[in-house]
PDB file of N, CA and C in Angstrom:
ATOM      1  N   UNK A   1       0.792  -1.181   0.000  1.00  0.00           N
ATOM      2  CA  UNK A   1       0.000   0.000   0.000  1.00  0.00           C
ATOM      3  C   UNK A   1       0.836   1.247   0.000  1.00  0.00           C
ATOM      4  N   UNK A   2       1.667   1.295   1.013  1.00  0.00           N
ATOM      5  CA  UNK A   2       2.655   2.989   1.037  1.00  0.00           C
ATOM      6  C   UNK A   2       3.903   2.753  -0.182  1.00  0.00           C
ATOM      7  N   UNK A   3       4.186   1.574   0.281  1.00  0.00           N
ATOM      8  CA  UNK A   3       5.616   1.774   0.187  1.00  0.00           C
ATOM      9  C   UNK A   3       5.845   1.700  -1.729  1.00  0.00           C
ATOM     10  N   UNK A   4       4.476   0.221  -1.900  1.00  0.00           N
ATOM     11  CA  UNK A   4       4.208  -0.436  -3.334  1.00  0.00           C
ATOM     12  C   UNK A   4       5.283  -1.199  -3.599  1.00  0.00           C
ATOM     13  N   UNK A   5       6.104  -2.150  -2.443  1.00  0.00           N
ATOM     14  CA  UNK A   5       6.802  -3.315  -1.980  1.00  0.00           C
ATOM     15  C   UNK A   5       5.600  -4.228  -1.537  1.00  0.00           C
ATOM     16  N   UNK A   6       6.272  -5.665  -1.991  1.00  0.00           N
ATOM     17  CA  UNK A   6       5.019  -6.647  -1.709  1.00  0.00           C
ATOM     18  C   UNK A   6       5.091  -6.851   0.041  1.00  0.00           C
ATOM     19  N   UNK A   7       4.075  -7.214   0.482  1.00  0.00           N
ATOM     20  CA  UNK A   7       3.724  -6.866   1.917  1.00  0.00           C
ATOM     21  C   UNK A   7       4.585  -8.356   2.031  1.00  0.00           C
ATOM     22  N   UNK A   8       5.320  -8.304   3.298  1.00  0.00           N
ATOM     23  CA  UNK A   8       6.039  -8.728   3.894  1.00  0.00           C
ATOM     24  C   UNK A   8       5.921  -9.556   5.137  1.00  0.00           C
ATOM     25  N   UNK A   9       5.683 -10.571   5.669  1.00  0.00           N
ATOM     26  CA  UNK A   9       5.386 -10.997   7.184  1.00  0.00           C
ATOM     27  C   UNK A   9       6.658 -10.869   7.593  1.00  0.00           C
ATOM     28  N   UNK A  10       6.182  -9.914   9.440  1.00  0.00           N
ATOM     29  CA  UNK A  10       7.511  -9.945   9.899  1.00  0.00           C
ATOM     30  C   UNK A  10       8.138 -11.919  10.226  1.00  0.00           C
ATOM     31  N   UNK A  11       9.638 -11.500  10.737  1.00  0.00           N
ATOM     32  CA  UNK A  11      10.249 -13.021  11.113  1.00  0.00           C
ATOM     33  C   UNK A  11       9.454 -13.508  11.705  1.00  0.00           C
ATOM     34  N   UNK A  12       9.280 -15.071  11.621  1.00  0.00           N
ATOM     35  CA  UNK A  12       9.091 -15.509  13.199  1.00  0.00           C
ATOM     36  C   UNK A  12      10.130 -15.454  14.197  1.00  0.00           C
ATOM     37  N   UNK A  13       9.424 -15.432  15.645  1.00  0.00           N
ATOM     38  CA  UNK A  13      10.148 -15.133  16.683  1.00  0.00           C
ATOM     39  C   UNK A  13      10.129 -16.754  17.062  1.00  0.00           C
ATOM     40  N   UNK A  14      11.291 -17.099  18.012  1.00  0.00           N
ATOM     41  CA  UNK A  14      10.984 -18.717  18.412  1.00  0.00           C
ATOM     42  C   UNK A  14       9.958 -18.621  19.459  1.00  0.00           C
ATOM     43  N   UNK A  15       9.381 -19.277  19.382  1.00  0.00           N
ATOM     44  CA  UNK A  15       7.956 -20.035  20.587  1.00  0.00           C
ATOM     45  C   UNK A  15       8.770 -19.522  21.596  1.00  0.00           C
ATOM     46  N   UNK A  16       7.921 -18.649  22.398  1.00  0.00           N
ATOM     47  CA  UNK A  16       8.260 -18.395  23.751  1.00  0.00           C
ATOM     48  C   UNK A  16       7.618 -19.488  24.881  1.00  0.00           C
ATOM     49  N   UNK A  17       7.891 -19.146  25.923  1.00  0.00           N
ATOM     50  CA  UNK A  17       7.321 -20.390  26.630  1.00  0.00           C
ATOM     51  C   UNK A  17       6.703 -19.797  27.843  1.00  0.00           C
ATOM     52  N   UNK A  18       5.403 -20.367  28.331  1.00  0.00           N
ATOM     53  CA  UNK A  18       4.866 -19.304  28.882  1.00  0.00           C
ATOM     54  C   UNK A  18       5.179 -18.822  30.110  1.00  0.00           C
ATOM     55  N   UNK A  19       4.374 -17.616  30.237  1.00  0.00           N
ATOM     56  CA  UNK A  19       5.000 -16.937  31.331  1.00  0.00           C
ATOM     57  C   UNK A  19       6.046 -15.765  30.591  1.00  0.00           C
ATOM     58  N   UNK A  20       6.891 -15.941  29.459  1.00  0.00           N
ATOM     59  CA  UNK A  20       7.264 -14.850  29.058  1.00  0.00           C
ATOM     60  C   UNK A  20       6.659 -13.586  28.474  1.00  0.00           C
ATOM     61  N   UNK A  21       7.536 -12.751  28.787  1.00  0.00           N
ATOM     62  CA  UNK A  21       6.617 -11.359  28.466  1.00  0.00           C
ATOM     63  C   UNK A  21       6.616 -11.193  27.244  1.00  0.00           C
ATOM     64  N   UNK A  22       5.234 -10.486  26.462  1.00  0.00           N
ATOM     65  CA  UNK A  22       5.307 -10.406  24.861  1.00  0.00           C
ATOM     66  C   UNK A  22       6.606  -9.633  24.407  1.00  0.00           C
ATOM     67  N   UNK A  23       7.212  -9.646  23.760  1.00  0.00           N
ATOM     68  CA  UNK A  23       8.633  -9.052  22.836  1.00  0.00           C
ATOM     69  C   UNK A  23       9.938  -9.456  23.439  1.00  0.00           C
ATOM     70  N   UNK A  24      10.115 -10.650  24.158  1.00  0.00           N
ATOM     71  CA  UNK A  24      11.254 -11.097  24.974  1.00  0.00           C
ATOM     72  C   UNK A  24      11.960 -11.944  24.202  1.00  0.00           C
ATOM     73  N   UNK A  25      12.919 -12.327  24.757  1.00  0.00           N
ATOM     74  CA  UNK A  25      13.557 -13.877  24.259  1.00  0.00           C
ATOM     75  C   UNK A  25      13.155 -14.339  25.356  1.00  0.00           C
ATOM     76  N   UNK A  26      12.849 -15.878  25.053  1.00  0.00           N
ATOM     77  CA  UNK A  26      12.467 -16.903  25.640  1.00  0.00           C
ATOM     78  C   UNK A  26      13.518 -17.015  26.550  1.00  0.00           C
ATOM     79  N   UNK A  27      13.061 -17.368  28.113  1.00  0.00           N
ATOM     80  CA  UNK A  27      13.897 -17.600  29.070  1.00  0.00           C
ATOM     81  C   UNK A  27      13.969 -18.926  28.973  1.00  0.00           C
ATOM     82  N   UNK A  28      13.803 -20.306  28.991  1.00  0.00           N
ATOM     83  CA  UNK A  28      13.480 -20.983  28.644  1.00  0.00           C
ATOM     84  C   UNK A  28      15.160 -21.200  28.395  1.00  0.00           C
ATOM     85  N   UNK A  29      16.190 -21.077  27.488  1.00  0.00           N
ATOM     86  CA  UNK A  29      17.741 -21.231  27.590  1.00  0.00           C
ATOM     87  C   UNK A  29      18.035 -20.998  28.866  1.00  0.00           C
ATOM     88  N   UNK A  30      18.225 -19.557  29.086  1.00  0.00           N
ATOM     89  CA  UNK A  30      18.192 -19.314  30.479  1.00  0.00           C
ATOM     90  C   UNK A  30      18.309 -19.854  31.643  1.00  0.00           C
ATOM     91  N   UNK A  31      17.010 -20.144  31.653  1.00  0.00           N
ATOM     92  CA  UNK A  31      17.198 -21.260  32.943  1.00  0.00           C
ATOM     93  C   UNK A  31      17.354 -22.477  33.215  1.00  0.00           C
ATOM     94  N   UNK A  32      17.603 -22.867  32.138  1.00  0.00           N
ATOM     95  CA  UNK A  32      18.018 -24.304  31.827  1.00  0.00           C
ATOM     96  C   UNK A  32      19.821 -23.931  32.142  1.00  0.00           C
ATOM     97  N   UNK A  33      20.222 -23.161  31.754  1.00  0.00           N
ATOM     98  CA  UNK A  33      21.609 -23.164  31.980  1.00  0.00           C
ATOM     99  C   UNK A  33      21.982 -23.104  33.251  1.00  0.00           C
ATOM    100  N   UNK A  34      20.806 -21.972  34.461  1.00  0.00           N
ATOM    101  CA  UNK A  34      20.813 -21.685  35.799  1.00  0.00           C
ATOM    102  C   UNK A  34      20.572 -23.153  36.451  1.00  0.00           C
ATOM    103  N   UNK A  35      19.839 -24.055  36.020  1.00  0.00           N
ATOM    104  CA  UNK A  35      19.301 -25.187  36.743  1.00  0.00           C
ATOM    105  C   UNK A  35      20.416 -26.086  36.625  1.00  0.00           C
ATOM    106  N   UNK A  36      21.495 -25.815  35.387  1.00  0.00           N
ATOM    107  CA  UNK A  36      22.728 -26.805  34.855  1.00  0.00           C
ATOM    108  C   UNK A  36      23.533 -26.391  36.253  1.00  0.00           C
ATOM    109  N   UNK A  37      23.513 -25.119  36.479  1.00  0.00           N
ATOM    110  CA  UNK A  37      25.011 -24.285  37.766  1.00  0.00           C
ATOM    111  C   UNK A  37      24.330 -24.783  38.483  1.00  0.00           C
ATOM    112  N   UNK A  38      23.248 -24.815  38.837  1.00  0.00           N
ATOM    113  CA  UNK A  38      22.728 -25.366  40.503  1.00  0.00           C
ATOM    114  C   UNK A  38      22.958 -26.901  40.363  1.00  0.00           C
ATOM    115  N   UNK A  39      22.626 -27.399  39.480  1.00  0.00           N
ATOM    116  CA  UNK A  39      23.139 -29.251  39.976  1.00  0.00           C
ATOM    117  C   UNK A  39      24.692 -29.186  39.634  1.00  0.00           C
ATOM    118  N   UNK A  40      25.171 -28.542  39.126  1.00  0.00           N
ATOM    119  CA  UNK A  40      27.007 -28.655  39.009  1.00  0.00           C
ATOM    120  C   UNK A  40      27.375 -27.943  40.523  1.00  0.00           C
ATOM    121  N   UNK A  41      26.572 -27.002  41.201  1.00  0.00           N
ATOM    122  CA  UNK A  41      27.103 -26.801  42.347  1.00  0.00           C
ATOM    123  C   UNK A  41      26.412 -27.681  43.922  1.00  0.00           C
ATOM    124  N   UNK A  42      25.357 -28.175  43.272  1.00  0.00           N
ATOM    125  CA  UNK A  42      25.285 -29.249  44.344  1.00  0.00           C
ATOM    126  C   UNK A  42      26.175 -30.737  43.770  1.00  0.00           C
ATOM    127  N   UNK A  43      26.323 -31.064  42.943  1.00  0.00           N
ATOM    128  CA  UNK A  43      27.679 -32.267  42.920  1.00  0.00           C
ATOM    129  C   UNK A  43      28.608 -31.453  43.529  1.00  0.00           C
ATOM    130  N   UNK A  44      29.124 -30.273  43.602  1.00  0.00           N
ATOM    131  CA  UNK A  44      30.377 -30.207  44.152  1.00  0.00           C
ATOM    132  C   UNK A  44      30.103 -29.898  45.804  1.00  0.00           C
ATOM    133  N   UNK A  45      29.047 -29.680  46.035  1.00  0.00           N
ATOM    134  CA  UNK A  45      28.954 -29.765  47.484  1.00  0.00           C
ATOM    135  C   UNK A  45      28.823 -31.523  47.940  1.00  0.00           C
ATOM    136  N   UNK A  46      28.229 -32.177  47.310  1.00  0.00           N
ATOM    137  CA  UNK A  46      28.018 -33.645  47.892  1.00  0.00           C
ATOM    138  C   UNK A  46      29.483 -34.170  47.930  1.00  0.00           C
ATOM    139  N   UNK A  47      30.180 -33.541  47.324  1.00  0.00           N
ATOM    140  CA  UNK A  47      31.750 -33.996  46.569  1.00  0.00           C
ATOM    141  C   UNK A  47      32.515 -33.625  48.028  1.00  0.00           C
ATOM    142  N   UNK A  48      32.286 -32.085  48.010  1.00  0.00           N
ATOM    143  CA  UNK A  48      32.836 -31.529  49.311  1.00  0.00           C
ATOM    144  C   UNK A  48      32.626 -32.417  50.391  1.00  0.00           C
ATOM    145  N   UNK A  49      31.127 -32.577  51.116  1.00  0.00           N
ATOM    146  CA  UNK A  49      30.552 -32.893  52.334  1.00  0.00           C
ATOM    147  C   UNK A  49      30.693 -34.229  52.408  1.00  0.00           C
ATOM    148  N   UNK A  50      31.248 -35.265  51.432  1.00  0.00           N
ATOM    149  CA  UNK A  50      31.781 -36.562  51.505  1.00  0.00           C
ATOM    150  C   UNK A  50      33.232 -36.659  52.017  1.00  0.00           C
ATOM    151  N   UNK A  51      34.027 -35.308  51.301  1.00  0.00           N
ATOM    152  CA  UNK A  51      34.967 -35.685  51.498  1.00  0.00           C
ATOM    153  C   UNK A  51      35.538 -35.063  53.241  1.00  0.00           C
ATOM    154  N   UNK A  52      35.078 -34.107  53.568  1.00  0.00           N
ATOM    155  CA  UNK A  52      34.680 -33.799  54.974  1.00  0.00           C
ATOM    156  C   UNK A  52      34.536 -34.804  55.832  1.00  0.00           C
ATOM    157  N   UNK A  53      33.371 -35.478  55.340  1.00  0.00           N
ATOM    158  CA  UNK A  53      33.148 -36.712  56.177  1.00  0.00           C
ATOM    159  C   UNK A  53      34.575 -37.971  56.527  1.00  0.00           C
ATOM    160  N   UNK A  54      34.773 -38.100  55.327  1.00  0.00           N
ATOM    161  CA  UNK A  54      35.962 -38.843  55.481  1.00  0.00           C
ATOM    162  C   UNK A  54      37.174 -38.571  55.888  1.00  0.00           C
ATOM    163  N   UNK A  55      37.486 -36.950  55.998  1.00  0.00           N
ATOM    164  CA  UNK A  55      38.883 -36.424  56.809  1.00  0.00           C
ATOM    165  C   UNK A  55      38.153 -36.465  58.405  1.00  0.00           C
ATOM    166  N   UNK A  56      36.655 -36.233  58.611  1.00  0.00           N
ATOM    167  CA  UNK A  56      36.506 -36.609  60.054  1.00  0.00           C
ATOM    168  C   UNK A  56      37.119 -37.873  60.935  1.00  0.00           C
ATOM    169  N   UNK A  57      36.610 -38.940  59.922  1.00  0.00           N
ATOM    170  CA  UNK A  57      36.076 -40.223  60.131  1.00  0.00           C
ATOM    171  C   UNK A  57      37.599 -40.743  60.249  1.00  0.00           C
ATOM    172  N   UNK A  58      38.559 -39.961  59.368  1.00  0.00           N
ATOM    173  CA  UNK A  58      40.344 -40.444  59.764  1.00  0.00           C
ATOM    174  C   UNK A  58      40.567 -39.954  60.549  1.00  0.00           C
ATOM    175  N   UNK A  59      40.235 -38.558  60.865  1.00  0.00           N
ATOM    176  CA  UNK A  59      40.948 -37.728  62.369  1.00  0.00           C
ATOM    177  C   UNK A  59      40.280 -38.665  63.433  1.00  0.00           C
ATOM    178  N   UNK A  60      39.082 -38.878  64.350  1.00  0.00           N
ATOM    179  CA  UNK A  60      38.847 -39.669  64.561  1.00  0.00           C
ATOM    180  C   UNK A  60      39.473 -41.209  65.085  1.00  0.00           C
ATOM    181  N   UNK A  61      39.970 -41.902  63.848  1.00  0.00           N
ATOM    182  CA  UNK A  61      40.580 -43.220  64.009  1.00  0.00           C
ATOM    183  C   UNK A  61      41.762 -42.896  64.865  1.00  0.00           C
ATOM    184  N   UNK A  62      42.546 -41.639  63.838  1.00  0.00           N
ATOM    185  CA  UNK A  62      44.182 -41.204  64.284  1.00  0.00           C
ATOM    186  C   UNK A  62      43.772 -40.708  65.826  1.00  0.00           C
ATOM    187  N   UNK A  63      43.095 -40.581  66.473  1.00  0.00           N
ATOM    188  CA  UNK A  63      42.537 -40.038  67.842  1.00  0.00           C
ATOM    189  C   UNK A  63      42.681 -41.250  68.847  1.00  0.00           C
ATOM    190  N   UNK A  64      41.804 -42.036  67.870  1.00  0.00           N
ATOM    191  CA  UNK A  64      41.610 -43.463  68.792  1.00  0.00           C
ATOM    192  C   UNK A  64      43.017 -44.155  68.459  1.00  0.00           C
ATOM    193  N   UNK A  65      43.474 -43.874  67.871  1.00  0.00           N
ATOM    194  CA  UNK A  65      45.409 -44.759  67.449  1.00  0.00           C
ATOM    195  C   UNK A  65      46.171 -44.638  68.796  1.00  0.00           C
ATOM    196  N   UNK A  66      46.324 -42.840  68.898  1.00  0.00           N
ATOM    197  CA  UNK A  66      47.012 -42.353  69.851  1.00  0.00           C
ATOM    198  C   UNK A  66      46.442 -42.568  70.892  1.00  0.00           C
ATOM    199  N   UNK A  67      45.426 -42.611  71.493  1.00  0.00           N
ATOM    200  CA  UNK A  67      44.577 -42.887  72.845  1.00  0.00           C
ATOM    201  C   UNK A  67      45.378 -44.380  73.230  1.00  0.00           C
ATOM    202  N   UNK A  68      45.256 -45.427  72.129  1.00  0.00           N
ATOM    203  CA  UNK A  68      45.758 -46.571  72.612  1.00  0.00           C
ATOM    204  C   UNK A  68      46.789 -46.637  72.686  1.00  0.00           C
ATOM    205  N   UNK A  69      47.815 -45.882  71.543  1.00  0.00           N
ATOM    206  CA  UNK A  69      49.267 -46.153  71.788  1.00  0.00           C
ATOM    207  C   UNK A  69      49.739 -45.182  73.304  1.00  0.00           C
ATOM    208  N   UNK A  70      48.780 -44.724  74.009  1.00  0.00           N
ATOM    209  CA  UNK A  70      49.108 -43.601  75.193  1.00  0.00           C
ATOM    210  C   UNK A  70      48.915 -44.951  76.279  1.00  0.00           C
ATOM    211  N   UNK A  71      47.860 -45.194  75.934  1.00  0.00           N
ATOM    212  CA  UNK A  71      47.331 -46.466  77.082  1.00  0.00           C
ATOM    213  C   UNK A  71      48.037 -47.632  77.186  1.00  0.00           C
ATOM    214  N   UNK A  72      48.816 -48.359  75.879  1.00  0.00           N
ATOM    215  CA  UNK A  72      49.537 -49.003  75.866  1.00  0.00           C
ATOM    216  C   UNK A  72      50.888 -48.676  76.510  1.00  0.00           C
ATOM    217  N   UNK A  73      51.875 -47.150  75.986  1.00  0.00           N
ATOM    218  CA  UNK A  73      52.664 -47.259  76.548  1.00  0.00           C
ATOM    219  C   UNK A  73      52.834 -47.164  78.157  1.00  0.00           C
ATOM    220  N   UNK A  74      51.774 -46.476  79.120  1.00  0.00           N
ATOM    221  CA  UNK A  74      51.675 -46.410  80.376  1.00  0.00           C
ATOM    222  C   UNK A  74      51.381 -47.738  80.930  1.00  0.00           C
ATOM    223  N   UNK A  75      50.439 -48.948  79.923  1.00  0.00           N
ATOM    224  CA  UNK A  75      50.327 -50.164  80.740  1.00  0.00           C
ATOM    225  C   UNK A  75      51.934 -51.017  80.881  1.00  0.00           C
ATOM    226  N   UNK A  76      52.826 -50.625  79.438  1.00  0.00           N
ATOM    227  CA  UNK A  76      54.014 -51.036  79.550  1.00  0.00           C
ATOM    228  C   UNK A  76      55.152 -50.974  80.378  1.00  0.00           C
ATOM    229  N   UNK A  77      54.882 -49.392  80.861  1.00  0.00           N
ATOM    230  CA  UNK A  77      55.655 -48.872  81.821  1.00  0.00           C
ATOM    231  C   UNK A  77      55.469 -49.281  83.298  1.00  0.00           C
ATOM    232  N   UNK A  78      53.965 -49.507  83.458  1.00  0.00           N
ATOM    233  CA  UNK A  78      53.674 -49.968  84.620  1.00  0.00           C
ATOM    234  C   UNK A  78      54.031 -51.442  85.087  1.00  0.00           C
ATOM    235  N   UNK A  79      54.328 -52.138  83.864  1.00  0.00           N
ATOM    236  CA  UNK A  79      54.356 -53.543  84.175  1.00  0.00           C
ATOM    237  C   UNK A  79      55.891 -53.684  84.166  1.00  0.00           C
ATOM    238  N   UNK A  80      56.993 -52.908  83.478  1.00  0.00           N
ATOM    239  CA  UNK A  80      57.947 -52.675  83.768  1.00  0.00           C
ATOM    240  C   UNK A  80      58.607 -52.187  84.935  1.00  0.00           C
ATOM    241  N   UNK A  81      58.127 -51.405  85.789  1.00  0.00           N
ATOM    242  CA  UNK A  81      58.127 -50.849  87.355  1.00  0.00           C
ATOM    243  C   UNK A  81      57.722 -51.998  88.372  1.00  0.00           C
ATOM    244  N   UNK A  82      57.516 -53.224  87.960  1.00  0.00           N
ATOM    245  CA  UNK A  82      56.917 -54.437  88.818  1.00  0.00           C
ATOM    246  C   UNK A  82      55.732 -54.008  88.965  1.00  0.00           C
ATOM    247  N   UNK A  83      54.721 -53.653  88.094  1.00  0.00           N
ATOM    248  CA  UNK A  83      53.171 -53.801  88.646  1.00  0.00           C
ATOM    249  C   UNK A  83      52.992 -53.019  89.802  1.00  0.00           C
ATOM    250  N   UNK A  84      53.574 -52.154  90.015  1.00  0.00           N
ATOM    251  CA  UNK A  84      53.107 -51.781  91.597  1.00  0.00           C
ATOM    252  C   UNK A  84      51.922 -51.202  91.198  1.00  0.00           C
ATOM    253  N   UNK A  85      50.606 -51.208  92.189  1.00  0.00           N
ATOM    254  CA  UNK A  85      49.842 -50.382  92.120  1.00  0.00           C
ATOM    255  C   UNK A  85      49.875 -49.232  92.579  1.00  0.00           C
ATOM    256  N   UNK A  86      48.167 -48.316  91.664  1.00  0.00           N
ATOM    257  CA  UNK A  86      48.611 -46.598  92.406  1.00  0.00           C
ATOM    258  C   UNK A  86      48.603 -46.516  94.143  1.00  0.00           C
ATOM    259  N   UNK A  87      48.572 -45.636  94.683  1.00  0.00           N
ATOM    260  CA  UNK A  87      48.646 -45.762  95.930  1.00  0.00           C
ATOM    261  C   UNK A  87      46.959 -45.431  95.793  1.00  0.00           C
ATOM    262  N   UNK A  88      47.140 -46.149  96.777  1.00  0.00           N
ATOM    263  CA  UNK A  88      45.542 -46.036  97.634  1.00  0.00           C
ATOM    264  C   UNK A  88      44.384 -46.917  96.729  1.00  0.00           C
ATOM    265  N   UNK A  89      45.405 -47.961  96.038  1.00  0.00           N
ATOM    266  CA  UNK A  89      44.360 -49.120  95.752  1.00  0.00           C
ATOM    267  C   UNK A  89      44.524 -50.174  95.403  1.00  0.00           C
ATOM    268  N   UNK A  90      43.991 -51.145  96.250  1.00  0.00           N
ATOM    269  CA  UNK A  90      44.545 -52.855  96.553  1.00  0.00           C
ATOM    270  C   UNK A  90      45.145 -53.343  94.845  1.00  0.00           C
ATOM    271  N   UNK A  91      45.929 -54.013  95.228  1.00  0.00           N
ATOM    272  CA  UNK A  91      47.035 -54.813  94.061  1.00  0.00           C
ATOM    273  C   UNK A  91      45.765 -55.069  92.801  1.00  0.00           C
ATOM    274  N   UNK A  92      44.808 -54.998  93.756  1.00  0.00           N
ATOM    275  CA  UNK A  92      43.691 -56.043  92.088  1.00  0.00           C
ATOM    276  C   UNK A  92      42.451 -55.286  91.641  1.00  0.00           C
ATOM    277  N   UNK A  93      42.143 -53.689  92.679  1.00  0.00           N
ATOM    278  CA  UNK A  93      41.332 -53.309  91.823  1.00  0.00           C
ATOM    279  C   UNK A  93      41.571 -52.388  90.669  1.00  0.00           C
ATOM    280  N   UNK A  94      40.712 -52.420  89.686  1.00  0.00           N
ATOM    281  CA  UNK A  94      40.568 -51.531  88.486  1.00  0.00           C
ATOM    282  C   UNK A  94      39.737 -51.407  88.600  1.00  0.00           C
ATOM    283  N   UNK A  95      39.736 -50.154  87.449  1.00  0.00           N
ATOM    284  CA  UNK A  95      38.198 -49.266  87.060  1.00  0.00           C
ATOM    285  C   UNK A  95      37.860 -50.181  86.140  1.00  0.00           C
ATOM    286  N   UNK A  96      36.576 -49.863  85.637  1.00  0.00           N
ATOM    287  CA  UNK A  96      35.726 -50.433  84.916  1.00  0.00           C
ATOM    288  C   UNK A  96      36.126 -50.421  83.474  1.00  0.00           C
ATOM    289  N   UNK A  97      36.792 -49.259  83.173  1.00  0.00           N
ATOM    290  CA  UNK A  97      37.440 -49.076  81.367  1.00  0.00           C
ATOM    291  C   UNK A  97      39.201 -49.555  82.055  1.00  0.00           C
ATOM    292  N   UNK A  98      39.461 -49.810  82.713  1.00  0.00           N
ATOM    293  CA  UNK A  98      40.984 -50.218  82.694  1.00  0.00           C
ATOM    294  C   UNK A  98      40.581 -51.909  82.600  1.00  0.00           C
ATOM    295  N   UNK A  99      39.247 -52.393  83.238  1.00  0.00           N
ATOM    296  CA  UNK A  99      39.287 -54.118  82.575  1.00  0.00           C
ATOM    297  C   UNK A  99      39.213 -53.773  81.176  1.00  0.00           C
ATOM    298  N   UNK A 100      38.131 -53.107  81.002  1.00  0.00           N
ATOM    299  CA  UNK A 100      37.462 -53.285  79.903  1.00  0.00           C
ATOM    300  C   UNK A 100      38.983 -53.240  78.752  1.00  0.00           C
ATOM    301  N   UNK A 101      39.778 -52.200  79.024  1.00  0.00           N
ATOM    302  CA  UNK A 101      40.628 -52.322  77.804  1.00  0.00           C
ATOM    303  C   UNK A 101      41.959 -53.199  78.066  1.00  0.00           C
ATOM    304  N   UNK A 102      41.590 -53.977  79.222  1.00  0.00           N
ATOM    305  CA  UNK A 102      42.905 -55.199  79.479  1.00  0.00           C
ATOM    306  C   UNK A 102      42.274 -56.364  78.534  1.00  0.00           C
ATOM    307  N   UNK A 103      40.986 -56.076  79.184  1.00  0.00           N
ATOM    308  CA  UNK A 103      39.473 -57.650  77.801  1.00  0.00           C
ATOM    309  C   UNK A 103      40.421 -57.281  76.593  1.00  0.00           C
ATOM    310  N   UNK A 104      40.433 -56.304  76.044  1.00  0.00           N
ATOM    311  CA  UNK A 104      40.136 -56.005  74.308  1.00  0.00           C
ATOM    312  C   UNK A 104      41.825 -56.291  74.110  1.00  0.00           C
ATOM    313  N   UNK A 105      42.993 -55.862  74.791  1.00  0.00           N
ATOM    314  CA  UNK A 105      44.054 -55.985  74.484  1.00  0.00           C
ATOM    315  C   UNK A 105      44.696 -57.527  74.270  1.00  0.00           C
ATOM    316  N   UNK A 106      43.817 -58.436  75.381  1.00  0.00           N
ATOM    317  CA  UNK A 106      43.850 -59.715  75.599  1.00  0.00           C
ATOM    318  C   UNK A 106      43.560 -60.358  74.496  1.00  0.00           C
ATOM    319  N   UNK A 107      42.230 -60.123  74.090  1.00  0.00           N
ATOM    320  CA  UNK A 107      41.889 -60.488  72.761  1.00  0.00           C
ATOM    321  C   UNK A 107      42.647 -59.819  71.687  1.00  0.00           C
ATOM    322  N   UNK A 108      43.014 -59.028  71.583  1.00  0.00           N
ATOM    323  CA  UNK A 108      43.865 -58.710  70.276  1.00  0.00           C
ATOM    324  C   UNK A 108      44.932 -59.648  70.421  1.00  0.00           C
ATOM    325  N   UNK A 109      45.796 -60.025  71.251  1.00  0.00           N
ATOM    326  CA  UNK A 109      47.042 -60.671  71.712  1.00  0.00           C
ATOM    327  C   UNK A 109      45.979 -62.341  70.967  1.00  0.00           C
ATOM    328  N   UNK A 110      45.501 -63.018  71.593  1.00  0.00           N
ATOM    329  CA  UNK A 110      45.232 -63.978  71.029  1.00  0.00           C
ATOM    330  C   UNK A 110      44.748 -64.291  69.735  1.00  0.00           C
ATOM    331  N   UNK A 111      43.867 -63.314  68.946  1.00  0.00           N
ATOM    332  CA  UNK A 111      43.646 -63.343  67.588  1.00  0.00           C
ATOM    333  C   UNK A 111      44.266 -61.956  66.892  1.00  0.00           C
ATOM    334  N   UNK A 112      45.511 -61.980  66.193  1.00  0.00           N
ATOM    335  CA  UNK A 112      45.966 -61.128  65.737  1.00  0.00           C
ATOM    336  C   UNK A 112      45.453 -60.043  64.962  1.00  0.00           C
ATOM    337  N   UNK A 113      45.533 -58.862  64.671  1.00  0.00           N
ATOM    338  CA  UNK A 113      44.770 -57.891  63.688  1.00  0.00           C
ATOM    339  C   UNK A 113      43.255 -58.206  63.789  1.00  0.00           C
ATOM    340  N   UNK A 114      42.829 -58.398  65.132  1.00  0.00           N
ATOM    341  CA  UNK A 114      41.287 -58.484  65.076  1.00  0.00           C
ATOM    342  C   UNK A 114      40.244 -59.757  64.583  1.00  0.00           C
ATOM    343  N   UNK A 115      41.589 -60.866  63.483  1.00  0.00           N
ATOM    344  CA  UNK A 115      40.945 -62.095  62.561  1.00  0.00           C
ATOM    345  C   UNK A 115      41.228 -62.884  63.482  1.00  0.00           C
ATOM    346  N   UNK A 116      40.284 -63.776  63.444  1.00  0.00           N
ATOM    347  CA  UNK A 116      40.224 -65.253  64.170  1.00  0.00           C
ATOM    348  C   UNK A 116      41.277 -65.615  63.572  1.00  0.00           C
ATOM    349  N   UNK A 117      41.622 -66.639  63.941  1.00  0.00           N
ATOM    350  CA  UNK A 117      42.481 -67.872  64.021  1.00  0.00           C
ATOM    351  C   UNK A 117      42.371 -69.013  63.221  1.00  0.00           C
ATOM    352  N   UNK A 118      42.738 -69.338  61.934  1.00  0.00           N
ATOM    353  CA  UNK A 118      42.203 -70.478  61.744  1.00  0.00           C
ATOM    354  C   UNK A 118      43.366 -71.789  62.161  1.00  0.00           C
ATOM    355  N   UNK A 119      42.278 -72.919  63.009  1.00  0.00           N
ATOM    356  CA  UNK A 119      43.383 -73.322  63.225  1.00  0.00           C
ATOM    357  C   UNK A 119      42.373 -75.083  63.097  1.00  0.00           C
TER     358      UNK A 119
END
């Protein structure tokens, strides 16, 4: 009509998806890329909070290592001094965690590294 160029349809625009505002680009890339960073940053947190777990779970052991190698060397020393007991308690009593970890040492001594015996 004005111009006396044949009338023209504008481009198509790509399918927006709804919820977008008329004359936008489709968010729709967008947040697909945002939803990609949020599961790439929760793998690296599960990544993290595993591996956390497992420097606990060694500090920990290395805790309980030294506790025994402390307990061991004082039961060594003591039995080296002739057994005397502490003062102010008969030749045969113990506390309740001093059997308890004479039991567990006993048993380690008879089945080595914790494995039975095959015999």
């Amino acid at each position: 009509s004005g111009f006396g160029g044949p009338m023209r349809s504008p481009p198509p625009k790509p399918p927006a998806s709804p919820g977008d505002p008329p004359g936008t680009a489709p968010l729709a890339p967008v947040l697909q890329l945002l939803r990609n960073q949020i599961q790439e940053k929760d793998a690296l947190l599960r990544h993290l909070e595993s591996d956390w777990e497992r420097s606990r779970a060694q500090r920990e052991r290395e805790e309980r290592l030294l506790v025994t190698a402390w307990y061991n060397m004082g039961l060594a020393l003591q039995q080296q001094e002739g057994g005397t007991a502490p003062r102010g308690h008969p030749a045969g009593a113990q506390s309740f965690l001093a059997q308890q970890r004479l039991a567990t040492i006993t048993r380690r001594v008879r089945t080595p590294h914790g494995r039975l015996s095959s015999s």
